[in-house]
Every structure is written in structure tokens, then in C-alpha cells.
C-alpha atoms as a PDB file:
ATOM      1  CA  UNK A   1     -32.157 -17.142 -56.304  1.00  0.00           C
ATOM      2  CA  UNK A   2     -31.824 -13.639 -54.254  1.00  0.00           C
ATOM      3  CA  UNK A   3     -35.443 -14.363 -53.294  1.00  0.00           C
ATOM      4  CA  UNK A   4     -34.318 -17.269 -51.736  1.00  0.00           C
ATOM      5  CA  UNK A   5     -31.474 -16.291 -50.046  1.00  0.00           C
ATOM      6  CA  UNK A   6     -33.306 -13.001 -47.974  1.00  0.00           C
ATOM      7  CA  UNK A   7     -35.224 -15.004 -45.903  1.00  0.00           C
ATOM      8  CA  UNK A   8     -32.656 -17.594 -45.455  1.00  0.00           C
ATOM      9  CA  UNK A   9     -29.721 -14.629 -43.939  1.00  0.00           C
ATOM     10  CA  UNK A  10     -33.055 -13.017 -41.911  1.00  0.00           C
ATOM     11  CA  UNK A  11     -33.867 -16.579 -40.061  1.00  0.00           C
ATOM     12  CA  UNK A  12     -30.232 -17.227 -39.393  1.00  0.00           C
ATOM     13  CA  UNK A  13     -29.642 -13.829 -37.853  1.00  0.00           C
ATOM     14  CA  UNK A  14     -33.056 -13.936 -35.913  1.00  0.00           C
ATOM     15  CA  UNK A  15     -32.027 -18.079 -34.475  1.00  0.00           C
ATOM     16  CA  UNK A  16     -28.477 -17.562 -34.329  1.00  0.00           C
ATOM     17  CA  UNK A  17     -27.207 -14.100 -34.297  1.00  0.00           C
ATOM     18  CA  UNK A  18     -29.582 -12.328 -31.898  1.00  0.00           C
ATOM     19  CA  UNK A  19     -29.033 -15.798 -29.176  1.00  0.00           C
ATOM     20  CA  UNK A  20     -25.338 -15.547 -29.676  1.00  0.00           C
ATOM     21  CA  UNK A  21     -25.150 -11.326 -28.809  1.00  0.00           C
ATOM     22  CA  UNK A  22     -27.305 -12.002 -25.903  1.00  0.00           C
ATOM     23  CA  UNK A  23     -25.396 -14.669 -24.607  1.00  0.00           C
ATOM     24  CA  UNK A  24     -22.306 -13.263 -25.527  1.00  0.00           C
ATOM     25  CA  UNK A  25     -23.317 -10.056 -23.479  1.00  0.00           C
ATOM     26  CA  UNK A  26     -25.088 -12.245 -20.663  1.00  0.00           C
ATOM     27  CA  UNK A  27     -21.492 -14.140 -20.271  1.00  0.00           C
ATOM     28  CA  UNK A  28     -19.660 -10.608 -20.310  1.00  0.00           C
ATOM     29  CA  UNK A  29     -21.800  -8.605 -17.678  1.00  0.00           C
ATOM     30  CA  UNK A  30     -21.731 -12.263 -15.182  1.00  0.00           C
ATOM     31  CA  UNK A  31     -17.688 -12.109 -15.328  1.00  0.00           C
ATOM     32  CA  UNK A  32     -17.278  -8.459 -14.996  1.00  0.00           C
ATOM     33  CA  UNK A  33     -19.351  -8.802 -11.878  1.00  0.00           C
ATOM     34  CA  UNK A  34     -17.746 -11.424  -9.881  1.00  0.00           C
ATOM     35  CA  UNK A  35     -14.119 -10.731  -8.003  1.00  0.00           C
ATOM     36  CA  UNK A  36     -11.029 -12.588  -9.270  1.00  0.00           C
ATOM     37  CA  UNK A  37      -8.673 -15.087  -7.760  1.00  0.00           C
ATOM     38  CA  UNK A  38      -6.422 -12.099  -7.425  1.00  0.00           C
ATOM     39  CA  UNK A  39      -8.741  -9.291  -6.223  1.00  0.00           C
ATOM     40  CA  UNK A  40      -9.604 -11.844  -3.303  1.00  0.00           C
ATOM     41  CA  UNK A  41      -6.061 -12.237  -2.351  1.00  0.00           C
ATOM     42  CA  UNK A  42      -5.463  -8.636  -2.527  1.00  0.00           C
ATOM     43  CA  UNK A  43      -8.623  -8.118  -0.014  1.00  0.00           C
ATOM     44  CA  UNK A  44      -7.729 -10.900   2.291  1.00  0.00           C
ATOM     45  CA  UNK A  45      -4.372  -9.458   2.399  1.00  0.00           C
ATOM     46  CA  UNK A  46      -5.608  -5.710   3.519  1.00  0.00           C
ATOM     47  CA  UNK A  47      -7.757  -7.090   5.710  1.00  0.00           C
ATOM     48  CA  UNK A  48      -4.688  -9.294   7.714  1.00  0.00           C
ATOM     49  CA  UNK A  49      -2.727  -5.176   7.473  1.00  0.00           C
ATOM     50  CA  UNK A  50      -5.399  -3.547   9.093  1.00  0.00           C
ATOM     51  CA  UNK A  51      -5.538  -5.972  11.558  1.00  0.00           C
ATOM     52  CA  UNK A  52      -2.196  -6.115  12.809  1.00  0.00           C
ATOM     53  CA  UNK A  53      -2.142  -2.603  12.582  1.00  0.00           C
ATOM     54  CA  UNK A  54      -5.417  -1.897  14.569  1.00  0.00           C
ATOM     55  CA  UNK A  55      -3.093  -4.816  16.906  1.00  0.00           C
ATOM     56  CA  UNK A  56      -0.144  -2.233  16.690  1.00  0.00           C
ATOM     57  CA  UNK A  57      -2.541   0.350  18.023  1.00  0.00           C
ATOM     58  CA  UNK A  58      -3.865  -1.023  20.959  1.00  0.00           C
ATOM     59  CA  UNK A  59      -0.349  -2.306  21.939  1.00  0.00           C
ATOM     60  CA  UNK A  60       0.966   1.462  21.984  1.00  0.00           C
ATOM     61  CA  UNK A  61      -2.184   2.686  23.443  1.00  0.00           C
ATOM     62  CA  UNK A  62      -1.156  -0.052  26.324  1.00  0.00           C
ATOM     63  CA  UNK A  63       2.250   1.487  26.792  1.00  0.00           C
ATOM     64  CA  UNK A  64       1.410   4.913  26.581  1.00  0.00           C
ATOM     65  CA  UNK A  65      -1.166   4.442  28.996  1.00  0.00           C
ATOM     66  CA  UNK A  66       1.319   2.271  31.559  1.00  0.00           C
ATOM     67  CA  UNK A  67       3.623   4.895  31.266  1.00  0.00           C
ATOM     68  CA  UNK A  68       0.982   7.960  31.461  1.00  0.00           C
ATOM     69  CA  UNK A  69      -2.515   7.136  32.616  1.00  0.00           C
ATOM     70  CA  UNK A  70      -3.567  10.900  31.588  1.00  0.00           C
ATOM     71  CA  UNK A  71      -2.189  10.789  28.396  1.00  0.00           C
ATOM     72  CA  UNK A  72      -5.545  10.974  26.785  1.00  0.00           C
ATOM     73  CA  UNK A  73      -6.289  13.975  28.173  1.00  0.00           C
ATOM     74  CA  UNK A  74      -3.144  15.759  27.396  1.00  0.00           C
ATOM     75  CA  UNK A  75      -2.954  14.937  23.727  1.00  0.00           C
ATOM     76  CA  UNK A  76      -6.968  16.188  23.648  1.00  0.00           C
ATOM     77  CA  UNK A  77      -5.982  19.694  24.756  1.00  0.00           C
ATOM     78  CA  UNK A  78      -1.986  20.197  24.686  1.00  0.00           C
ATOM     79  CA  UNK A  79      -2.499  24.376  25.761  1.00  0.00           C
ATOM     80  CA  UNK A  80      -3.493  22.800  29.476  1.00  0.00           C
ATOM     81  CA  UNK A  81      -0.128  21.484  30.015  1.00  0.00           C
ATOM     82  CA  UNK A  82       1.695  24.652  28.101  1.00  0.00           C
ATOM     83  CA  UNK A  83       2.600  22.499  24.874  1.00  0.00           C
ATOM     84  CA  UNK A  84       2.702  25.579  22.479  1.00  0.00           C
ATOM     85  CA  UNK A  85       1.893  25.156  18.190  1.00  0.00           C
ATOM     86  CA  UNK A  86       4.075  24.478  16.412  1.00  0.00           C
ATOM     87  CA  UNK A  87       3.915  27.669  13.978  1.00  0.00           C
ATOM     88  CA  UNK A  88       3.656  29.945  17.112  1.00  0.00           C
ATOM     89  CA  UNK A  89       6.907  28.217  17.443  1.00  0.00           C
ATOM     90  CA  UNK A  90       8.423  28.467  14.188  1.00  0.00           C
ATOM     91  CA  UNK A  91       7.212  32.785  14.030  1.00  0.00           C
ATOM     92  CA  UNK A  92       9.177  32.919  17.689  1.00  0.00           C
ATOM     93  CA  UNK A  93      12.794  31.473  16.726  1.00  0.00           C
ATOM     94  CA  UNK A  94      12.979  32.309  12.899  1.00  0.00           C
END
């Protein structure tokens, strides 16, 4: 009987048990890849921030630039116009 039953238990782990693991893994490794309903929402929704905030940008850069046309140049080196740091100001008036 036990001589049966060794060969039997080997062919059903070779036919069915080694398919089903790889398939199992197979399904696993496919699923983990892909994005989920959720994780594209949660894109799609960053994406619409940074665009109305890269919007928000450009709008104050518009203003700023109405109101100053060489305020470029001013924020790029603030000692030509005698803005001083701000820890040189702090060490001055403790």
C-alpha cells in the first residue's frame, strides 16, 4: 500500500502543487505591479495641485512684475539695494 501511495503524493505535487505556487506567485507579482483605483486618484489629484499652484505662481510673478519690473533683480542680490540679513539684524538690536 505505502508503495503505492509515494508515487501517487510525488505526481500530484509535481501536476498540481508546483502549477498552483507558480501561478499563485505569477498572480501576486502582476497585482503588486499595477497602480490601484486609489493610487490613480491620489496622482491625478497632485497633479491638478501642482498645477494650480504652478497657476498661483505665474499669477504673482504677473503682479509683482506690474508693480516692480526689476523685481527680479532685487530679490537675486538684496545687498545692491541695502536690504541687510536677517541675523546681521538680529546680532544689531538684541
Amino acid at each position: 500500500m505505502e508503495e503505492v501511495l509515494v508515487p501517487i503524493a510525488v505526481v500530484g505535487m509535481l501536476f498540481i502543487g508546483l502549477p498552483w505556487l507558480i501561478f499563485h506567485y505569477v498572480v501576486r507579482l502582476k497585482s503588486a505591479a499595477s497602480l490601484t483605483a486609489e493610487d490613480e486618484r491620489l496622482l491625478d489629484d497632485m497633479h491638478e495641485m501642482a498645477r494650480r499652484l504652478d497657476d498661483r505662481l505665474q499669477t504673482i510673478e504677473r503682479i509683482m512684475t506690474a508693480e516692480n519690473p526689476n523685481w527680479r533683480q532685487l530679490a537675486a542680490d538684496p545687498a545692491s539695494i541695502g536690504i541687510e540679513d536677517r541675523h546681521t539684524v538680529r546680532r544689531l538690536n538684541p
